[in-house]
C-alpha atoms as a PDB file:
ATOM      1  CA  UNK A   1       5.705  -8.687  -6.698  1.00  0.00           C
ATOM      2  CA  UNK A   2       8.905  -6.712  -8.023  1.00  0.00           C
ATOM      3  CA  UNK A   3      10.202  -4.384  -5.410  1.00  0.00           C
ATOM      4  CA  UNK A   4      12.543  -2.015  -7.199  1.00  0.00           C
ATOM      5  CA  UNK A   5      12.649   1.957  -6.638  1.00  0.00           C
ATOM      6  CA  UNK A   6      10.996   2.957  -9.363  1.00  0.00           C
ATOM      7  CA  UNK A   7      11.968   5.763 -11.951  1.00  0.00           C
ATOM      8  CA  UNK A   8      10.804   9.035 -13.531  1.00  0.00           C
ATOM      9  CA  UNK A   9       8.134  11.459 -12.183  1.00  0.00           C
ATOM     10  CA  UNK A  10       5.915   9.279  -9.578  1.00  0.00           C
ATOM     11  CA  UNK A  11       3.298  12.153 -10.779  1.00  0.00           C
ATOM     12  CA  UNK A  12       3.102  10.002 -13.944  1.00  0.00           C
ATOM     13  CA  UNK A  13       0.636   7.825 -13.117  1.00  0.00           C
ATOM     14  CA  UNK A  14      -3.058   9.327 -14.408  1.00  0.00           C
ATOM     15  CA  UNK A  15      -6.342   8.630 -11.877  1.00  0.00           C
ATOM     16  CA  UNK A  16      -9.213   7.488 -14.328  1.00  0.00           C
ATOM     17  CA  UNK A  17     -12.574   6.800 -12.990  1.00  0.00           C
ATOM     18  CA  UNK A  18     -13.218   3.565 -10.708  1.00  0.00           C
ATOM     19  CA  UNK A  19     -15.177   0.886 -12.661  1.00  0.00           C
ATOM     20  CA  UNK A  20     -15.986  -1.107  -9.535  1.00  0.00           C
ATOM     21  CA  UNK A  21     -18.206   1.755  -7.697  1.00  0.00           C
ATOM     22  CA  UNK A  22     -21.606   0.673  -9.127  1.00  0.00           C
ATOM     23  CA  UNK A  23     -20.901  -2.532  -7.885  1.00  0.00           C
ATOM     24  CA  UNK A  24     -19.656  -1.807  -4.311  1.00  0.00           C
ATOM     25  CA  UNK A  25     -22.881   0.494  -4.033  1.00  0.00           C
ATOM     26  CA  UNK A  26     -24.479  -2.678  -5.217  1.00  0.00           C
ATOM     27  CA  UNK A  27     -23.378  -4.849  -2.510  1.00  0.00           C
ATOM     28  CA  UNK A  28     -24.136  -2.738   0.220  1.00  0.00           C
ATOM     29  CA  UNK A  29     -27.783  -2.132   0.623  1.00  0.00           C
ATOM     30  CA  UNK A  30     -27.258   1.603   0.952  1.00  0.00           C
ATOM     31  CA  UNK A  31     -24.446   3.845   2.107  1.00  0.00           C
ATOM     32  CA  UNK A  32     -26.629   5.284   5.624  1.00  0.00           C
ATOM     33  CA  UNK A  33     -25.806   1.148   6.486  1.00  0.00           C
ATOM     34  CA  UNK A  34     -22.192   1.346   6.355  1.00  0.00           C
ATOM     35  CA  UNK A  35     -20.746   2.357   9.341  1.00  0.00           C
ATOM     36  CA  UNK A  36     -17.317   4.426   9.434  1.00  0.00           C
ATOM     37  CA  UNK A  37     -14.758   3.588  12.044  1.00  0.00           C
ATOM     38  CA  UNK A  38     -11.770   5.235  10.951  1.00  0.00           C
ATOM     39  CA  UNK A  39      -8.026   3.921  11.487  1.00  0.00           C
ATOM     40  CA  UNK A  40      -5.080   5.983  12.509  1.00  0.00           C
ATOM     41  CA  UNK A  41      -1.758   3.756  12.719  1.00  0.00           C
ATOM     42  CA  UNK A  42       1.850   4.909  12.719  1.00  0.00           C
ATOM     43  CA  UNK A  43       4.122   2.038  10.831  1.00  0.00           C
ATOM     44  CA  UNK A  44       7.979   1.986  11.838  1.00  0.00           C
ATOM     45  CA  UNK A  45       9.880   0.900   8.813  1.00  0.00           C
ATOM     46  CA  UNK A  46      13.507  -0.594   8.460  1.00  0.00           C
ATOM     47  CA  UNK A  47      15.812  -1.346   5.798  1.00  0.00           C
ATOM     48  CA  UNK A  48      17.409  -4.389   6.187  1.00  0.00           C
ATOM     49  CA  UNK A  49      20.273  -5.924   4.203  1.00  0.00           C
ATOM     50  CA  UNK A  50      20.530  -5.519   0.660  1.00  0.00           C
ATOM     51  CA  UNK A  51      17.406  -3.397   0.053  1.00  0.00           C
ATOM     52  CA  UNK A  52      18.364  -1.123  -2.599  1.00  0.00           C
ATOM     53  CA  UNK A  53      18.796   2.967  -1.677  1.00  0.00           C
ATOM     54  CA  UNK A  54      15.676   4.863  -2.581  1.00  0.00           C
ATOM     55  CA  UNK A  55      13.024   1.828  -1.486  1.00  0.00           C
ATOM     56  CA  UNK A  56      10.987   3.943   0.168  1.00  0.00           C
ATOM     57  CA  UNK A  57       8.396   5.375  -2.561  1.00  0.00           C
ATOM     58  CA  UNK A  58       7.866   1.590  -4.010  1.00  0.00           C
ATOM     59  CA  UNK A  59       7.477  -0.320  -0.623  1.00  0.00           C
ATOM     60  CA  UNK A  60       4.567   2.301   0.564  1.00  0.00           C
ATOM     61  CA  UNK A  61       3.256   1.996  -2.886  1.00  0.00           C
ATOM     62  CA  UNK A  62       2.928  -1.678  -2.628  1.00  0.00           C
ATOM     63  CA  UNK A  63       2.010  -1.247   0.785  1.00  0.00           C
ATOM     64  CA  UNK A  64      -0.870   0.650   0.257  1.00  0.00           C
ATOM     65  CA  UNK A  65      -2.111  -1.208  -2.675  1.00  0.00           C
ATOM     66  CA  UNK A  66      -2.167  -3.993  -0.682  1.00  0.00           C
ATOM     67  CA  UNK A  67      -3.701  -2.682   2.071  1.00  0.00           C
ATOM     68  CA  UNK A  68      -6.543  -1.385  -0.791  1.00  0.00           C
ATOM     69  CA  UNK A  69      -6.741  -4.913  -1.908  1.00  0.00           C
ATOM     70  CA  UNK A  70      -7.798  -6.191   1.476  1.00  0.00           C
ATOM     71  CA  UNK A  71     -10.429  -3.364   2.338  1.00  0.00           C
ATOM     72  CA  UNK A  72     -11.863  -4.287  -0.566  1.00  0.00           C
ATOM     73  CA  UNK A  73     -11.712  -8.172  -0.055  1.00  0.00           C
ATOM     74  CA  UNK A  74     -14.477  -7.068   3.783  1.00  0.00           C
ATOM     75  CA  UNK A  75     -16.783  -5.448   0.508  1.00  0.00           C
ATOM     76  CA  UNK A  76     -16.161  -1.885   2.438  1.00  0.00           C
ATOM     77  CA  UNK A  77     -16.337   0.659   0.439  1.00  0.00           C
ATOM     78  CA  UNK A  78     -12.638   2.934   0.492  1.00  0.00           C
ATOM     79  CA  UNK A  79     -13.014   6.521   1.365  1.00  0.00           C
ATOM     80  CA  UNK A  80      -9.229   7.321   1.756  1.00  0.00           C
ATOM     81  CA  UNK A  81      -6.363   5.925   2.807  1.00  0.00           C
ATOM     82  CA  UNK A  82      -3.199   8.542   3.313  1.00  0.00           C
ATOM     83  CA  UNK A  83       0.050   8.007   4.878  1.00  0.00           C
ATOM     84  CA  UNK A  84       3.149  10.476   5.477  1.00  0.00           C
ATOM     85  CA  UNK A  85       6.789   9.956   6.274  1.00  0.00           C
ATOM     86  CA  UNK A  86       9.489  12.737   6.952  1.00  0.00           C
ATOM     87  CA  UNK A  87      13.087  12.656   7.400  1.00  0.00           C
ATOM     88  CA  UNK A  88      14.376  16.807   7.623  1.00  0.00           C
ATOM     89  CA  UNK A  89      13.049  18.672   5.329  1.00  0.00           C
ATOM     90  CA  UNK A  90      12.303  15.543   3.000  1.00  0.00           C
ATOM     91  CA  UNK A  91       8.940  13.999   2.769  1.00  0.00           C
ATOM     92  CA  UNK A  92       6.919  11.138   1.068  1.00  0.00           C
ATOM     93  CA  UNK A  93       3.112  11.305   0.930  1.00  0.00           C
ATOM     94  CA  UNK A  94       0.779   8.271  -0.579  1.00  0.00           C
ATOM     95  CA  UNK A  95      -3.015   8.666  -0.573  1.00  0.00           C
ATOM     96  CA  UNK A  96      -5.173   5.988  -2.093  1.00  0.00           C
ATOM     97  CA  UNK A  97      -8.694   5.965  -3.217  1.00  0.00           C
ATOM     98  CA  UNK A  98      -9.728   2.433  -4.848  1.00  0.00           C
ATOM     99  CA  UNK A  99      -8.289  -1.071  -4.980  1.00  0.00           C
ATOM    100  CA  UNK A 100      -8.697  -0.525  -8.712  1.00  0.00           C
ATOM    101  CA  UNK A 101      -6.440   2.211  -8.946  1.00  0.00           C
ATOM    102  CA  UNK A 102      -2.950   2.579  -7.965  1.00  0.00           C
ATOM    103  CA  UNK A 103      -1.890   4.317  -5.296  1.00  0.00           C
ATOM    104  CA  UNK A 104      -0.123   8.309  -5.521  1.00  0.00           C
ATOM    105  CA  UNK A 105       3.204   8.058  -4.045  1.00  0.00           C
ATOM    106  CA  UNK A 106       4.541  11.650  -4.359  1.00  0.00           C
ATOM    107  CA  UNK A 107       8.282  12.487  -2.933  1.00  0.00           C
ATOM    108  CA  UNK A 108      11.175  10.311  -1.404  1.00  0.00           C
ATOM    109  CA  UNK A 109      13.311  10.329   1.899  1.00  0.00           C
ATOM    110  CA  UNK A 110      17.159  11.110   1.556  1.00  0.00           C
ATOM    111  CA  UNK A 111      19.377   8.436   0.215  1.00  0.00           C
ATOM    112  CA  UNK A 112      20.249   6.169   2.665  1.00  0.00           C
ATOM    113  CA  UNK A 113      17.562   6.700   4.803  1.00  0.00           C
ATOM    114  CA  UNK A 114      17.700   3.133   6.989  1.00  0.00           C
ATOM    115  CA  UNK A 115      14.192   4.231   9.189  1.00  0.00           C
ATOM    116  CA  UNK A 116      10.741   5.950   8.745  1.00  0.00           C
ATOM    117  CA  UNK A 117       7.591   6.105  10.280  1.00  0.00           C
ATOM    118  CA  UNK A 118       4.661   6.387   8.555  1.00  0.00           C
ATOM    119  CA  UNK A 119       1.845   7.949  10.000  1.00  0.00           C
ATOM    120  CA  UNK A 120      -1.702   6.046   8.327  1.00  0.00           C
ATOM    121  CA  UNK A 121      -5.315   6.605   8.432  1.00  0.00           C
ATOM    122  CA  UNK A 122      -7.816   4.463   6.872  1.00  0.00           C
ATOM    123  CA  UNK A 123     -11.192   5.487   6.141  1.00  0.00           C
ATOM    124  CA  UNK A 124     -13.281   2.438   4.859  1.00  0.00           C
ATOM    125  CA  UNK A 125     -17.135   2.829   5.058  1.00  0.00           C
ATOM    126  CA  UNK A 126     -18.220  -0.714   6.367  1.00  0.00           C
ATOM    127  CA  UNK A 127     -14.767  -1.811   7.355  1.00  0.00           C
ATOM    128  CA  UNK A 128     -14.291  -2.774  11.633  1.00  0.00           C
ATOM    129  CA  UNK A 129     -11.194  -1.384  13.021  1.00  0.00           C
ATOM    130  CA  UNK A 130     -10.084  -4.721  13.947  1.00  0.00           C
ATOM    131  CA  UNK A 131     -10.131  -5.985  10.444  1.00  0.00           C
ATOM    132  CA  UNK A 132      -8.477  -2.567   9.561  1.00  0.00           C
ATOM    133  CA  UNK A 133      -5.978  -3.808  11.888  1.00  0.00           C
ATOM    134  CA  UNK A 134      -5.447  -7.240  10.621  1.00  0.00           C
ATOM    135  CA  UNK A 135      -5.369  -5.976   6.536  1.00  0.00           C
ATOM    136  CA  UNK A 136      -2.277  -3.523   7.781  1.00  0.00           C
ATOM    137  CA  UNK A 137      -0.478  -5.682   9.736  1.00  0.00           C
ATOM    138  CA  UNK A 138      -0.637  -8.467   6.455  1.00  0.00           C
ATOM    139  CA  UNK A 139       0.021  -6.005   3.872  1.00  0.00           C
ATOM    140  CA  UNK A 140       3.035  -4.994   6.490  1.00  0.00           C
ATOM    141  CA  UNK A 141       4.527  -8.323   6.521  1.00  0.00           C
ATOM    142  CA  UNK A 142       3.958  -8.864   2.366  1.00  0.00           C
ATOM    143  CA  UNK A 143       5.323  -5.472   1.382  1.00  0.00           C
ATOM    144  CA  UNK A 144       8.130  -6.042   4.015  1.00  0.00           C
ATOM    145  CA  UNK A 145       8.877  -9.502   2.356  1.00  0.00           C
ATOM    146  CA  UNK A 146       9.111  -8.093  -1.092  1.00  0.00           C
ATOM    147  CA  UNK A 147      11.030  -5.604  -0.567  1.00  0.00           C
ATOM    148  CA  UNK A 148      13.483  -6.711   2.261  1.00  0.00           C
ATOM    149  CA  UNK A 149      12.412  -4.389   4.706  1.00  0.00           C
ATOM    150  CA  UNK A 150      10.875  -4.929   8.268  1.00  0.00           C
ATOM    151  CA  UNK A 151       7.687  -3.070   9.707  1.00  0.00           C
ATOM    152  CA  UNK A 152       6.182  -2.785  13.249  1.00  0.00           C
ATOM    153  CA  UNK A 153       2.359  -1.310  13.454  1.00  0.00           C
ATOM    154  CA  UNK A 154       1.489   0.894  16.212  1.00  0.00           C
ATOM    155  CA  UNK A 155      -2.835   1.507  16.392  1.00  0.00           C
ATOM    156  CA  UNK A 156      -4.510   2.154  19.399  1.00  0.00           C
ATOM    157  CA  UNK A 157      -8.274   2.573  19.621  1.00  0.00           C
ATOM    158  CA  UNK A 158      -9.816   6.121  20.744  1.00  0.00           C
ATOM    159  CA  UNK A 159     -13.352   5.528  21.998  1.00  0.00           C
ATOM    160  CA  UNK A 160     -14.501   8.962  21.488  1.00  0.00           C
ATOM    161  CA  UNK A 161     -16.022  10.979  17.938  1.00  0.00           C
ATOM    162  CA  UNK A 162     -15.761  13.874  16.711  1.00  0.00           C
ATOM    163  CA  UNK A 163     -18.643  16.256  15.431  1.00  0.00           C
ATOM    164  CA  UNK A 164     -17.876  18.986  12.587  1.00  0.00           C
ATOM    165  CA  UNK A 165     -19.791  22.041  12.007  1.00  0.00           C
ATOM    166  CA  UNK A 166     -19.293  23.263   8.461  1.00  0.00           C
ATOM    167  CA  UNK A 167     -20.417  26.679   8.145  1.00  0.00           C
END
């Protein structure tokens, strides 16, 4: 994996439809069997060394991606997965819908940002928080690796649910 900022509009990228859905509905014996347990993080990014100014949008990218890869790996089925980062009145947003398709980065912190956090959540139908857990804190330490940067996960579990009324 390359991790270089990359360039032009990061709107550029074009969602098509997801050929692996008729086969994740095929794995799971029906969608009222996967459970939801969703996953809110925060992940405290650093620049270290010589990572080049303007990292930021790639390394949550790749982050992200991986993190799809590895939802996908438990057979869960990926609802969304959306982060946010925001430094002043800068911010970067990613959301992510499928392993098969790459992740929307959309807007970048100031040059020479050295820190963010990036608040997560994960919604994975069939996916356990702890393994939600596990596939952020790997795809921390490969995105980190690639792109000389070091990040720290911060999850804690809330035992309680919430019920919506839509009206």
């Amino acid at each position: 994996m390359d991790c270089q900022p990359s360039s032009g509009d990061p709107l550029r990228r074009r969602r098509h439809e997801e050929r692996n859905w008729p086969a994740v509905i095929e794995r799971a014996d029906s969608m009222s069997q996967l459970s939801l347990d969703p996953f809110a993080a925060k992940v405290y990014w650093r620049r270290e060394g010589d990572s080049p100014d303007g990292i930021w949008p790639e390394l949550i990218r790749m982050f992200v991606e991986n993190i799809a890869r590895k939802v996908q790996s438990h057979k869960a089925v990926i609802g969304h997965i959306k982060g946010f980062a925001c430094c002043g009145e800068h911010a970067l947003r990613v959301n992510c819908v499928s392993a098969a398709l790459p992740a929307d980065v959309v807007g970048n912190l100031p040059p020479g940002t050295p820190e963010m956090v990036l608040d997560m959540v994960v919604l994975a139908y069939g996916l356990a928080w702890d393994d939600a857990k596990s596939a952020l804190e790997t795809a921390i330490e490969e995105a980190g690796q690639a792109c000389n940067c070091h990040g720290r996960l911060q999850a804690s579990r809330h035992g309680h649910s919430h019920t919506h009324d839509h009206k």
